[in-house]
ModelCIF file with pLDDT and N, C-alpha, C, O atoms, coordinates in Angstrom:
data_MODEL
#
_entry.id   MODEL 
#
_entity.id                         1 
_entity.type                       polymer 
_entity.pdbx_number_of_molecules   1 
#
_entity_poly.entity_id                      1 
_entity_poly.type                           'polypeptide(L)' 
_entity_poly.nstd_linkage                   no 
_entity_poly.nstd_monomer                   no 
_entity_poly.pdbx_seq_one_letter_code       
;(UNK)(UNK)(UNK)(UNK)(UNK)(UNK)(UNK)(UNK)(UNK)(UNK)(UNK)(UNK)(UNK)(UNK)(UNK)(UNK)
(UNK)(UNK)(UNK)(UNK)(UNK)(UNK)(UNK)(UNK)(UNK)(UNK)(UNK)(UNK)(UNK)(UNK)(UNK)(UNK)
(UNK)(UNK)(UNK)(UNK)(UNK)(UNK)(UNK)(UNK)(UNK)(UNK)(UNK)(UNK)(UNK)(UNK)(UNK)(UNK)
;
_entity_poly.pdbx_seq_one_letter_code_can   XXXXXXXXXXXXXXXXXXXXXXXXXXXXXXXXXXXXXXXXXXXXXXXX 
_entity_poly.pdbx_strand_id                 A 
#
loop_
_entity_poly_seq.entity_id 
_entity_poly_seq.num 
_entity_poly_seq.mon_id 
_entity_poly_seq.hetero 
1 1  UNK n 
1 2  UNK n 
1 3  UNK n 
1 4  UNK n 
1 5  UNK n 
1 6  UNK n 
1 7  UNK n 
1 8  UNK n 
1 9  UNK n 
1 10 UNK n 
1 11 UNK n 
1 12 UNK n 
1 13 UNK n 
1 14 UNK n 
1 15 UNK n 
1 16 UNK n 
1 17 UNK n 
1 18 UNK n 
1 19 UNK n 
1 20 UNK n 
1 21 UNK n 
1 22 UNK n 
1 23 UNK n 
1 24 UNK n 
1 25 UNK n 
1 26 UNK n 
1 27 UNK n 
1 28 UNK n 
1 29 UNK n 
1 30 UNK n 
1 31 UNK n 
1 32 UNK n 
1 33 UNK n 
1 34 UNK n 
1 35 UNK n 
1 36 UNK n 
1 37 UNK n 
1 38 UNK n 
1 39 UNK n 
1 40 UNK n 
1 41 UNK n 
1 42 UNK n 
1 43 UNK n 
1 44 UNK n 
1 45 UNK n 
1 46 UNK n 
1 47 UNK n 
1 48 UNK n 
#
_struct_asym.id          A 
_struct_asym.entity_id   1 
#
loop_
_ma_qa_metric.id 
_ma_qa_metric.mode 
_ma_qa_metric.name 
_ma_qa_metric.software_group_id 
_ma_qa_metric.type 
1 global pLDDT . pLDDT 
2 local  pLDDT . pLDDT 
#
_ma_qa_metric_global.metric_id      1 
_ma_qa_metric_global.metric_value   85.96 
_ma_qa_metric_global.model_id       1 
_ma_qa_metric_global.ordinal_id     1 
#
loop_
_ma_qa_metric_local.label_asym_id 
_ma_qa_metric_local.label_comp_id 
_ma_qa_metric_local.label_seq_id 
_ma_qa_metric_local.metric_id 
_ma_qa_metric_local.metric_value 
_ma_qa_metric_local.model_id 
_ma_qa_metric_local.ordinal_id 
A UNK 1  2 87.00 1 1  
A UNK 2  2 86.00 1 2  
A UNK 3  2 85.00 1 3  
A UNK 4  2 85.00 1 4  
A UNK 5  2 83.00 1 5  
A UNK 6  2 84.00 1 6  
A UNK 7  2 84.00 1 7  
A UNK 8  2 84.00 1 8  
A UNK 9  2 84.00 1 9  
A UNK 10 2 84.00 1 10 
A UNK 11 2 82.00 1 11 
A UNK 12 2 81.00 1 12 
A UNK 13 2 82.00 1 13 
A UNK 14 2 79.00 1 14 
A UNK 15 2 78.00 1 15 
A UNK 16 2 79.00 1 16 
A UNK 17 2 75.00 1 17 
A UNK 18 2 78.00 1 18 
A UNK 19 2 78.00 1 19 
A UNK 20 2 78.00 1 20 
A UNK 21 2 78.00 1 21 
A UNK 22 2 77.00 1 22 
A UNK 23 2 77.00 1 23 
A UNK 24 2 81.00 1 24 
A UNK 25 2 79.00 1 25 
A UNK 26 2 78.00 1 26 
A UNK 27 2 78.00 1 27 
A UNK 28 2 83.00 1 28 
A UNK 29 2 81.00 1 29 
A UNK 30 2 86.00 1 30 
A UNK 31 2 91.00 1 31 
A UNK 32 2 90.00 1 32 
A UNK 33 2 91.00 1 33 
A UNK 34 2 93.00 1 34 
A UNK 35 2 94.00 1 35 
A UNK 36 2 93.00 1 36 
A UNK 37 2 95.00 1 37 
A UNK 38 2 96.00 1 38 
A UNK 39 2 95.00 1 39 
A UNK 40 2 95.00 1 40 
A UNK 41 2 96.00 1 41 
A UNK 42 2 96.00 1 42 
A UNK 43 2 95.00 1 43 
A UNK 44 2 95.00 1 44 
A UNK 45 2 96.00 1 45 
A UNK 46 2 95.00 1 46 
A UNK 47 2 94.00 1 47 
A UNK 48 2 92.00 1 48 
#
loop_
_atom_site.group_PDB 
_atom_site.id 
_atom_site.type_symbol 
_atom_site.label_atom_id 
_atom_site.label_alt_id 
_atom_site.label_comp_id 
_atom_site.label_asym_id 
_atom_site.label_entity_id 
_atom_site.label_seq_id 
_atom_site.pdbx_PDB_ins_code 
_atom_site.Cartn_x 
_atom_site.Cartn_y 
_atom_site.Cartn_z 
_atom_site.occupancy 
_atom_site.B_iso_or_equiv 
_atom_site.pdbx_formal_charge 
_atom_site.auth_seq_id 
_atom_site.auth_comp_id 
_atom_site.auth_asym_id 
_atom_site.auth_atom_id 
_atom_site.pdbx_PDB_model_num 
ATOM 1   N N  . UNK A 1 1  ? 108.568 -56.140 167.101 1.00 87.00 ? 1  UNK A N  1 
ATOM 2   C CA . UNK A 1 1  ? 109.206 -56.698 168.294 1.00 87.00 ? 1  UNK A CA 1 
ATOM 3   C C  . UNK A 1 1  ? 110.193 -55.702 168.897 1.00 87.00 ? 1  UNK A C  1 
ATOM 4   O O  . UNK A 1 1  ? 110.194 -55.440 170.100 1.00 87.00 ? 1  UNK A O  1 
ATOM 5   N N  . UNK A 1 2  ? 111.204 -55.045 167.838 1.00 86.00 ? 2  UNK A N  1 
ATOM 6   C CA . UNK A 1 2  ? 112.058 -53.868 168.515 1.00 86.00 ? 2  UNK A CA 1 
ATOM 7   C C  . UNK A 1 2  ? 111.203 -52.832 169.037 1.00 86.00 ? 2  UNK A C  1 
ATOM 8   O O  . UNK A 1 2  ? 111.682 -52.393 170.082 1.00 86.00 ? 2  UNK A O  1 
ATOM 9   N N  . UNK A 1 3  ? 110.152 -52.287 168.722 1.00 85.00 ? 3  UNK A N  1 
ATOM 10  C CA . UNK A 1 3  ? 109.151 -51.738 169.042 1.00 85.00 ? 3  UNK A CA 1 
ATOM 11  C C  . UNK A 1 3  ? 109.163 -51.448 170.741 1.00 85.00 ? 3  UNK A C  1 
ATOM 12  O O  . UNK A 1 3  ? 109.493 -50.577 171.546 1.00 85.00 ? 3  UNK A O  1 
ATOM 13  N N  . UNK A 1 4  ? 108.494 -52.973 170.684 1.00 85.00 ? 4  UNK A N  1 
ATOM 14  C CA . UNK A 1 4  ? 107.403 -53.360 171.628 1.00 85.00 ? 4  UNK A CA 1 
ATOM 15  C C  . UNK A 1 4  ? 109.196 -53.376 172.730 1.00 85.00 ? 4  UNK A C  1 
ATOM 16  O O  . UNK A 1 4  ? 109.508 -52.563 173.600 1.00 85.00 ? 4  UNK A O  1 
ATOM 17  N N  . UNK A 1 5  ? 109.703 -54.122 172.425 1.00 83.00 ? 5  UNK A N  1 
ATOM 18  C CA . UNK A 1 5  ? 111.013 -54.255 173.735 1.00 83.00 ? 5  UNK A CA 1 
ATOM 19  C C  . UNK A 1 5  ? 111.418 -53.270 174.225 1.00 83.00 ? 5  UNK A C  1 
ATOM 20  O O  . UNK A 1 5  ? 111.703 -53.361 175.419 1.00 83.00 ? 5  UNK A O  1 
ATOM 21  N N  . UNK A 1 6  ? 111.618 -51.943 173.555 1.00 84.00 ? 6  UNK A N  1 
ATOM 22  C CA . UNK A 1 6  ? 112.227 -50.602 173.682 1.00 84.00 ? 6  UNK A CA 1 
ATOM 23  C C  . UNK A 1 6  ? 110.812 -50.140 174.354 1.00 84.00 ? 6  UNK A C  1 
ATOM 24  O O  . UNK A 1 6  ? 111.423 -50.147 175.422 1.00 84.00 ? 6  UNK A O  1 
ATOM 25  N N  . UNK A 1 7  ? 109.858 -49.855 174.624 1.00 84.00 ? 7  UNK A N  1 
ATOM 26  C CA . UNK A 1 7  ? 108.533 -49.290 175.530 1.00 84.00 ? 7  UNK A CA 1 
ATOM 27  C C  . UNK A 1 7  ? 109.049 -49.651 176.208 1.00 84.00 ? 7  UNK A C  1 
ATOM 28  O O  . UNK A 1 7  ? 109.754 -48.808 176.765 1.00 84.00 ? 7  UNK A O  1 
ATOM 29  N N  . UNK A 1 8  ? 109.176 -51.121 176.757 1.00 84.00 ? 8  UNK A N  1 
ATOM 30  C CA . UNK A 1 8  ? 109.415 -51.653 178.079 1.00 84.00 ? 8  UNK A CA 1 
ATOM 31  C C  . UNK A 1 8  ? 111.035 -51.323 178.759 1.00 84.00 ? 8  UNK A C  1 
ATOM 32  O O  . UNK A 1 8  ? 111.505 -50.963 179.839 1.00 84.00 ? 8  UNK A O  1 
ATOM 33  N N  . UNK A 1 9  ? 111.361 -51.571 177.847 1.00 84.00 ? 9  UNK A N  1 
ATOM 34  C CA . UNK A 1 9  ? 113.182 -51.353 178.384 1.00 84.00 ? 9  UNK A CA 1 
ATOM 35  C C  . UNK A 1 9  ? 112.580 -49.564 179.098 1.00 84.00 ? 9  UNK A C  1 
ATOM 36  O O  . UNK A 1 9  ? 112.483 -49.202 180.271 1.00 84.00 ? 9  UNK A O  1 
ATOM 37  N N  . UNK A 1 10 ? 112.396 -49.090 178.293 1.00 84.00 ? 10 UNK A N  1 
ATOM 38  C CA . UNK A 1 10 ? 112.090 -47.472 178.733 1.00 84.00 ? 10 UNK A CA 1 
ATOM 39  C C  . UNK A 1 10 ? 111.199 -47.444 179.928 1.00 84.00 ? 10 UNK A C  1 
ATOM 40  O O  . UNK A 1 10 ? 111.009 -46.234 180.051 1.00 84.00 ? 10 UNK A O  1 
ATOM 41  N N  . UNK A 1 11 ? 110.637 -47.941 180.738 1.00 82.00 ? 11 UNK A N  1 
ATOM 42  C CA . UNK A 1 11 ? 110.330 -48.378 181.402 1.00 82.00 ? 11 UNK A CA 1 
ATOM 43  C C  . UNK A 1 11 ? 111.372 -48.432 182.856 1.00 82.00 ? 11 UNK A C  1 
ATOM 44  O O  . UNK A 1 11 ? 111.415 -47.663 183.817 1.00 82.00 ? 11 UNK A O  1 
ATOM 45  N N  . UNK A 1 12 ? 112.064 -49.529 182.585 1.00 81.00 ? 12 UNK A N  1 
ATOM 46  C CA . UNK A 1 12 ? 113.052 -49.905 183.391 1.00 81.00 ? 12 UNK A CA 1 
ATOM 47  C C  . UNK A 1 12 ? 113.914 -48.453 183.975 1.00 81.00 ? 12 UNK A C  1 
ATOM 48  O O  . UNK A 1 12 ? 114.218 -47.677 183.069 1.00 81.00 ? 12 UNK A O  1 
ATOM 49  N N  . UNK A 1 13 ? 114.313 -48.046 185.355 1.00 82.00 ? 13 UNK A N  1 
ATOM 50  C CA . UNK A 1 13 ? 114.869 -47.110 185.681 1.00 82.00 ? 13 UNK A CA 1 
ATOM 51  C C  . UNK A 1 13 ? 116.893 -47.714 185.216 1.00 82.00 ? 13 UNK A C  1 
ATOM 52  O O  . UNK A 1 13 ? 117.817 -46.904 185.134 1.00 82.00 ? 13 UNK A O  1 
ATOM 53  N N  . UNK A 1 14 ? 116.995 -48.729 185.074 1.00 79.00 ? 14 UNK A N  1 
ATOM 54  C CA . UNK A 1 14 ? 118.518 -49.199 185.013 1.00 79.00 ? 14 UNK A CA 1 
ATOM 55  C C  . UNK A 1 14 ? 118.427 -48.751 183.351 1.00 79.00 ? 14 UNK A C  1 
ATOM 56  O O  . UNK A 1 14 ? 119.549 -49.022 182.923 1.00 79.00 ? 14 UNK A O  1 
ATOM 57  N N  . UNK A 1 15 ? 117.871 -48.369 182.581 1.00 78.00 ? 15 UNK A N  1 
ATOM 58  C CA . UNK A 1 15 ? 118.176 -47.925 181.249 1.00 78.00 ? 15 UNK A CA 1 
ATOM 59  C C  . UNK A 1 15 ? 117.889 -45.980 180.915 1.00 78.00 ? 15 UNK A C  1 
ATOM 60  O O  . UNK A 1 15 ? 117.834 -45.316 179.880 1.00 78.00 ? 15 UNK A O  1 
ATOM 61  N N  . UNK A 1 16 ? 117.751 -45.598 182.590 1.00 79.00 ? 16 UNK A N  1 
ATOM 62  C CA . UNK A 1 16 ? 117.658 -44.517 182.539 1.00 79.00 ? 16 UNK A CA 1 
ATOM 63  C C  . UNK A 1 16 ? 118.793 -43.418 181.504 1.00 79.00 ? 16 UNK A C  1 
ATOM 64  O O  . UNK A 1 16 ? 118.453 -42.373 180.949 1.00 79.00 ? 16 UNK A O  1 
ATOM 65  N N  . UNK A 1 17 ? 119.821 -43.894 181.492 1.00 75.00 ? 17 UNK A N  1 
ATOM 66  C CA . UNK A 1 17 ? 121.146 -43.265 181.239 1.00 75.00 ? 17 UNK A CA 1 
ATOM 67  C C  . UNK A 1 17 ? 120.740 -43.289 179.269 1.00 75.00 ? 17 UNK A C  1 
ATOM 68  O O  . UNK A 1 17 ? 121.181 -42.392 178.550 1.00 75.00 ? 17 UNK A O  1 
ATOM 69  N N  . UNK A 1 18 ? 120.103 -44.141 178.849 1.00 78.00 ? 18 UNK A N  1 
ATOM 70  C CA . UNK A 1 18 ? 119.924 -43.758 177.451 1.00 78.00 ? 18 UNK A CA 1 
ATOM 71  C C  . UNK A 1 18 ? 118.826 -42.953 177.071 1.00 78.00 ? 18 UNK A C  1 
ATOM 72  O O  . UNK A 1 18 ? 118.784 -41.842 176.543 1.00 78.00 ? 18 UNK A O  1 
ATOM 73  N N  . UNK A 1 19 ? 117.694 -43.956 177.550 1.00 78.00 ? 19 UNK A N  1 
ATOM 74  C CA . UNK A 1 19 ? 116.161 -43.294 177.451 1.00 78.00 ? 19 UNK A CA 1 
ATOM 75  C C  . UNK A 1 19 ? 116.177 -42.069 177.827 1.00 78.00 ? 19 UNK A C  1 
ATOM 76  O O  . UNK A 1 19 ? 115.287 -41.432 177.263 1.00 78.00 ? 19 UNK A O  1 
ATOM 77  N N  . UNK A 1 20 ? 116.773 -41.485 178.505 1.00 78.00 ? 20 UNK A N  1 
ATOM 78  C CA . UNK A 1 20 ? 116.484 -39.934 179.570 1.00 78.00 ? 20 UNK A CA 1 
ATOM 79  C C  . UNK A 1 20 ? 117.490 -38.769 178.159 1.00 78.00 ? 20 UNK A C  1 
ATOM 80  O O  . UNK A 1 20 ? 117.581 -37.541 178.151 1.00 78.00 ? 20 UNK A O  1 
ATOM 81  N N  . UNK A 1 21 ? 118.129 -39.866 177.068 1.00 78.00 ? 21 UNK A N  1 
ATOM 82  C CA . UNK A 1 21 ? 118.200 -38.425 176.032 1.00 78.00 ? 21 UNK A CA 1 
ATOM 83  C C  . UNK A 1 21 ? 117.673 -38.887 174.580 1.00 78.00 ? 21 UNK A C  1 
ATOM 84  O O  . UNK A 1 21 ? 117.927 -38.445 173.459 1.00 78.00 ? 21 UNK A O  1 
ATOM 85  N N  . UNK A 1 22 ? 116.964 -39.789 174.953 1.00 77.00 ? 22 UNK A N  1 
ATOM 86  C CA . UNK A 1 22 ? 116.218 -40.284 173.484 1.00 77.00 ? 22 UNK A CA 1 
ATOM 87  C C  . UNK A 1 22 ? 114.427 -40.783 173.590 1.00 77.00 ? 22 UNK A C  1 
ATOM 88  O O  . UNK A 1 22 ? 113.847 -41.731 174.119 1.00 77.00 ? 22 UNK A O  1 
ATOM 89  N N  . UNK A 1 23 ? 113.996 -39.619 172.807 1.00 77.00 ? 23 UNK A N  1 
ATOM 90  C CA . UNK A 1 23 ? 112.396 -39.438 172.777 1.00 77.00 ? 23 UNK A CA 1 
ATOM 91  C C  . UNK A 1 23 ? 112.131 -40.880 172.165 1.00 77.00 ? 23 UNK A C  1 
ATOM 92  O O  . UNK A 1 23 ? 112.841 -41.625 171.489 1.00 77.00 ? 23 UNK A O  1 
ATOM 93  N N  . UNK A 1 24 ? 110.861 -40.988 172.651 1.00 81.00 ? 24 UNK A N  1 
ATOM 94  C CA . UNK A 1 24 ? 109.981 -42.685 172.476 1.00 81.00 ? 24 UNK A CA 1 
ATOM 95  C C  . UNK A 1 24 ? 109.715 -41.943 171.198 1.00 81.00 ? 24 UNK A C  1 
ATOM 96  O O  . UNK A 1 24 ? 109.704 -40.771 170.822 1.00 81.00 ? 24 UNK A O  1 
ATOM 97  N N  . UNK A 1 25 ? 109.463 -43.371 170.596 1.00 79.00 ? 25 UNK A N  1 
ATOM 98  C CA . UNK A 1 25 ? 108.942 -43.038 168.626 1.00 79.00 ? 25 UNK A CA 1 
ATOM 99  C C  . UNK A 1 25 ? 107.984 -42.807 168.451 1.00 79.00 ? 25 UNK A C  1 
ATOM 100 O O  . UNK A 1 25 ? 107.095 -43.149 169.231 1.00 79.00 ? 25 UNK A O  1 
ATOM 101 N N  . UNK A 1 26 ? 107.798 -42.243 167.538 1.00 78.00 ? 26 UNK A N  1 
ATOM 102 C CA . UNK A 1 26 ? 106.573 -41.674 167.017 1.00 78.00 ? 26 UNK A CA 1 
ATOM 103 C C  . UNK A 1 26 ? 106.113 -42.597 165.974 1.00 78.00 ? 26 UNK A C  1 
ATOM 104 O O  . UNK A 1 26 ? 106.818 -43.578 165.736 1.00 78.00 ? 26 UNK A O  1 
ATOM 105 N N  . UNK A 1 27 ? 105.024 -42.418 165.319 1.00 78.00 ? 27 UNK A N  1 
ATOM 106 C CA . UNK A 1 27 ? 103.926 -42.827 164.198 1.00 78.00 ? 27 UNK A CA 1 
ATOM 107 C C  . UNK A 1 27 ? 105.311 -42.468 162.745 1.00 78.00 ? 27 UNK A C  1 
ATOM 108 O O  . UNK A 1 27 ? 105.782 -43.256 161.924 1.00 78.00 ? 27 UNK A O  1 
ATOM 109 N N  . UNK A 1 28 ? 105.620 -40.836 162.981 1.00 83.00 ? 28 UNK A N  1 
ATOM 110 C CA . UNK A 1 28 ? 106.406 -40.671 162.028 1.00 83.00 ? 28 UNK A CA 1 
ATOM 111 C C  . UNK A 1 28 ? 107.824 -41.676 161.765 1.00 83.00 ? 28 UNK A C  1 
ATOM 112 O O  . UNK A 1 28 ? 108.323 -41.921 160.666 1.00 83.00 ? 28 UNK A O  1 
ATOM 113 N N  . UNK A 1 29 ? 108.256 -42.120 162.978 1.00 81.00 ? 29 UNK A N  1 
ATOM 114 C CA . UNK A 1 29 ? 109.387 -42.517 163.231 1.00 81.00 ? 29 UNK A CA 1 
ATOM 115 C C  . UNK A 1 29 ? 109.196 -43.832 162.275 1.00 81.00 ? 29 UNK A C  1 
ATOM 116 O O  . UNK A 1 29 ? 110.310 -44.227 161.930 1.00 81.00 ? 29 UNK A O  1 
ATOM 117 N N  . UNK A 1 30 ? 108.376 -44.458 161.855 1.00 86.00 ? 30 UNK A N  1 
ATOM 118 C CA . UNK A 1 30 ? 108.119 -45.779 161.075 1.00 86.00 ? 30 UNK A CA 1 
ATOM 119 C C  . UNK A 1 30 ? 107.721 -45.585 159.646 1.00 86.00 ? 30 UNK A C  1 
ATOM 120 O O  . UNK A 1 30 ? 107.522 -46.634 159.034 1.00 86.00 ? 30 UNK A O  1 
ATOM 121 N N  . UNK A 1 31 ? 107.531 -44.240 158.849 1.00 91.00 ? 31 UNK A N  1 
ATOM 122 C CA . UNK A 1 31 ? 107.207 -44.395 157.758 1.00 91.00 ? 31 UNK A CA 1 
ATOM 123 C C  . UNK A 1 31 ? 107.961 -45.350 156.582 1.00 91.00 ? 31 UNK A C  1 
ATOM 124 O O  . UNK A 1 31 ? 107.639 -46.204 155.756 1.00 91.00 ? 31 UNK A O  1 
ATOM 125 N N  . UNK A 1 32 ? 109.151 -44.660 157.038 1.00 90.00 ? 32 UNK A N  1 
ATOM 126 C CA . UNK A 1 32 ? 109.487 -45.553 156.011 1.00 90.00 ? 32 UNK A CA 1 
ATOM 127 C C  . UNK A 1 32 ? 109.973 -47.281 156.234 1.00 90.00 ? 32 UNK A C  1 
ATOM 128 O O  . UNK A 1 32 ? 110.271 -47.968 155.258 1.00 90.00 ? 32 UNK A O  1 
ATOM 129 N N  . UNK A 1 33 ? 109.990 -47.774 157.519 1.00 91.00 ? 33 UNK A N  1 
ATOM 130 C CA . UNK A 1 33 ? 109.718 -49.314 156.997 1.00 91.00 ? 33 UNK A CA 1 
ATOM 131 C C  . UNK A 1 33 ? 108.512 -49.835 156.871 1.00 91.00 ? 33 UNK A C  1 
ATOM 132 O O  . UNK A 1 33 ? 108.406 -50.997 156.478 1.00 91.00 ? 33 UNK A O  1 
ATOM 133 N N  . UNK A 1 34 ? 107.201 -48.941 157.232 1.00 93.00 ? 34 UNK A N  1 
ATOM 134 C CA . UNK A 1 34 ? 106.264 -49.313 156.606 1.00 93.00 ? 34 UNK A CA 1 
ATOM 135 C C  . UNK A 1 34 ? 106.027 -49.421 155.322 1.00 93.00 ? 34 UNK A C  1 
ATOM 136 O O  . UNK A 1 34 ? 105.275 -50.281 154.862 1.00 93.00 ? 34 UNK A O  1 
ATOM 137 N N  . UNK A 1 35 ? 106.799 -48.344 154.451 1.00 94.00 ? 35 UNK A N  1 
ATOM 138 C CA . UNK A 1 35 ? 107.071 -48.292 153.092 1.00 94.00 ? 35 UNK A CA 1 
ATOM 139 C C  . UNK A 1 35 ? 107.924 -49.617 152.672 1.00 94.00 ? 35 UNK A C  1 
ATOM 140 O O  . UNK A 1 35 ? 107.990 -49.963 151.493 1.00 94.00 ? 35 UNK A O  1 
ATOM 141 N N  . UNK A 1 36 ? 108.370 -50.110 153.392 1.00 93.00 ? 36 UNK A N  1 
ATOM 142 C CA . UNK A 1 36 ? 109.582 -51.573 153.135 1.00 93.00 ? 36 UNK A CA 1 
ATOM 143 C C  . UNK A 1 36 ? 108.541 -52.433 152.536 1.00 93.00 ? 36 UNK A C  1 
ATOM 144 O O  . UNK A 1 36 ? 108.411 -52.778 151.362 1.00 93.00 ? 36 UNK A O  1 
ATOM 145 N N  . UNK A 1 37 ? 107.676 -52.770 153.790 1.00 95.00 ? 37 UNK A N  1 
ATOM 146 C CA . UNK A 1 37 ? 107.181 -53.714 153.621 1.00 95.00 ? 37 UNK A CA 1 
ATOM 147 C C  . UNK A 1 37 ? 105.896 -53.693 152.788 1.00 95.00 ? 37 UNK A C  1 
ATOM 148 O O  . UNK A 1 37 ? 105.431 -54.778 152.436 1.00 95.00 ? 37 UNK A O  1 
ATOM 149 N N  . UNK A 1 38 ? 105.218 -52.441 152.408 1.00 96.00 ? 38 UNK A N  1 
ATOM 150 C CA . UNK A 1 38 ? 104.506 -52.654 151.542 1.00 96.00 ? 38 UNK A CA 1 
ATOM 151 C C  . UNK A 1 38 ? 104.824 -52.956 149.749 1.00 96.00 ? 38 UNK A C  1 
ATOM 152 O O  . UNK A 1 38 ? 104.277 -53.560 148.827 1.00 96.00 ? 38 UNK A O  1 
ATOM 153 N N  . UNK A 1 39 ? 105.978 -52.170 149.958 1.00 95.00 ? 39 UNK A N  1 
ATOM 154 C CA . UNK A 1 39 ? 106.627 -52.457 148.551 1.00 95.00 ? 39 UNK A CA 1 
ATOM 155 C C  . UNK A 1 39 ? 107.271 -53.842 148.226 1.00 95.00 ? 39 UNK A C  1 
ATOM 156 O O  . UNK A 1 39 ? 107.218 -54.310 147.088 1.00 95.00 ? 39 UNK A O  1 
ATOM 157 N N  . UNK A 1 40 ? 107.976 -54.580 149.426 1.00 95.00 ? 40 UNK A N  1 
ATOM 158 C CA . UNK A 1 40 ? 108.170 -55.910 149.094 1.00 95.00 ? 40 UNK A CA 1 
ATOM 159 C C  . UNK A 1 40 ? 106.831 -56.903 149.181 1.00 95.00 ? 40 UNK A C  1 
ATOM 160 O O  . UNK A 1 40 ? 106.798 -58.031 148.691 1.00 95.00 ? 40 UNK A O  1 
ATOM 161 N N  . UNK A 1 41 ? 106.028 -56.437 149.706 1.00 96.00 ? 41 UNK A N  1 
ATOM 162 C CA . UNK A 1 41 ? 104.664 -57.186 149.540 1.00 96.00 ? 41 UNK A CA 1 
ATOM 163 C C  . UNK A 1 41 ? 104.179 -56.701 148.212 1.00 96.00 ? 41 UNK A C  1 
ATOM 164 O O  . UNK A 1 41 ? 104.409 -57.781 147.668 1.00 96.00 ? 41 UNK A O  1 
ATOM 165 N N  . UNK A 1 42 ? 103.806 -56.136 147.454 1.00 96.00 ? 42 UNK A N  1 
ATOM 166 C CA . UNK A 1 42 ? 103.645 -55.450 146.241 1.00 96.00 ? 42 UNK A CA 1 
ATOM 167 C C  . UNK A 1 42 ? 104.456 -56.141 144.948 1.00 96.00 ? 42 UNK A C  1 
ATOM 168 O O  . UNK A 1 42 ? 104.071 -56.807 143.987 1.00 96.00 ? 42 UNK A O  1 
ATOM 169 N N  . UNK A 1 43 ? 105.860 -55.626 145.425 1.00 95.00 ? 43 UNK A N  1 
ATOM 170 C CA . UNK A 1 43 ? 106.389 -56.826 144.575 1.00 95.00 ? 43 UNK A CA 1 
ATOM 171 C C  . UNK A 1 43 ? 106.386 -58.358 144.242 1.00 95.00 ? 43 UNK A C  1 
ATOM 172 O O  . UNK A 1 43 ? 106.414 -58.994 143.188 1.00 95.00 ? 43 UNK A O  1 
ATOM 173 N N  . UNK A 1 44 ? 106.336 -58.717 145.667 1.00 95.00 ? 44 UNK A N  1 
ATOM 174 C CA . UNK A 1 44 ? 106.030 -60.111 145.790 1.00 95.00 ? 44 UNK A CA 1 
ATOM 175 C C  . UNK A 1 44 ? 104.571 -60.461 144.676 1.00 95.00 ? 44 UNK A C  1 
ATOM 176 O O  . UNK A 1 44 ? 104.678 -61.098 143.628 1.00 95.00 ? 44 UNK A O  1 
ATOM 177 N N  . UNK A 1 45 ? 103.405 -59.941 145.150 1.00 96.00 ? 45 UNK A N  1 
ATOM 178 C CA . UNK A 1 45 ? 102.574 -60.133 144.360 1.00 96.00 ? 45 UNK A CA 1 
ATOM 179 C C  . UNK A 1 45 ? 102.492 -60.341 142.994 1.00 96.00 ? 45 UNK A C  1 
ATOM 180 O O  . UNK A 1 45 ? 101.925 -61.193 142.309 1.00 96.00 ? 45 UNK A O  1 
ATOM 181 N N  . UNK A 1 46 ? 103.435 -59.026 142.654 1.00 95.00 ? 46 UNK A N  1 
ATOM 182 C CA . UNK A 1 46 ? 103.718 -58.895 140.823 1.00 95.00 ? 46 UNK A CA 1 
ATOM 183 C C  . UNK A 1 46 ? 104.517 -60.220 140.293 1.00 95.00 ? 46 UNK A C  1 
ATOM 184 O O  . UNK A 1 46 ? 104.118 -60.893 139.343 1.00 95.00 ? 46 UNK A O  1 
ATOM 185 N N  . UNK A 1 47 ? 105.783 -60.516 141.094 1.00 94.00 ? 47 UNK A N  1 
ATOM 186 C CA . UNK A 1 47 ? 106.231 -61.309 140.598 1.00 94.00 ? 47 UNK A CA 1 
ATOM 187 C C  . UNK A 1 47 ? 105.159 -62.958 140.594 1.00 94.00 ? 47 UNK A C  1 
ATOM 188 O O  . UNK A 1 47 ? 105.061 -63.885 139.790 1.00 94.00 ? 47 UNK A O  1 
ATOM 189 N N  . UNK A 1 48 ? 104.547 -62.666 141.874 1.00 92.00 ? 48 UNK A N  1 
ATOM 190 C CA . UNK A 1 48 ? 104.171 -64.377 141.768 1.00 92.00 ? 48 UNK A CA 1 
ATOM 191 C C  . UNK A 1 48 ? 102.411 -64.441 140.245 1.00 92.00 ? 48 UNK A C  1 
ATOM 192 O O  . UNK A 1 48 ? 101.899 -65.518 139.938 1.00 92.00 ? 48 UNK A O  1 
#
């Protein structure tokens, strides 16, 4: 959802003043809460 809102906000010319010194994310930019959630899914499993 933070994702997806920040494309669009970036978008918007009234959010020019941030977006215009901060690069859109990358694939890399998510490794590690992809790592979050596979490991609490992982765990979850073990424990149940």
């Amino acid at each position: 959802v933070s994702h997806k809102t920040m494309r669009r906000a970036r978008q918007d010319a009234d959010n020019a003043p941030f977006f215009s010194q901060v690069g859109p994310a990358t694939a890399r930019d998510f490794v590690i809460q992809t790592a979050i959630v596979i490991a609490l899914i992982l765990a979850g499993l073990y424990f149940e």
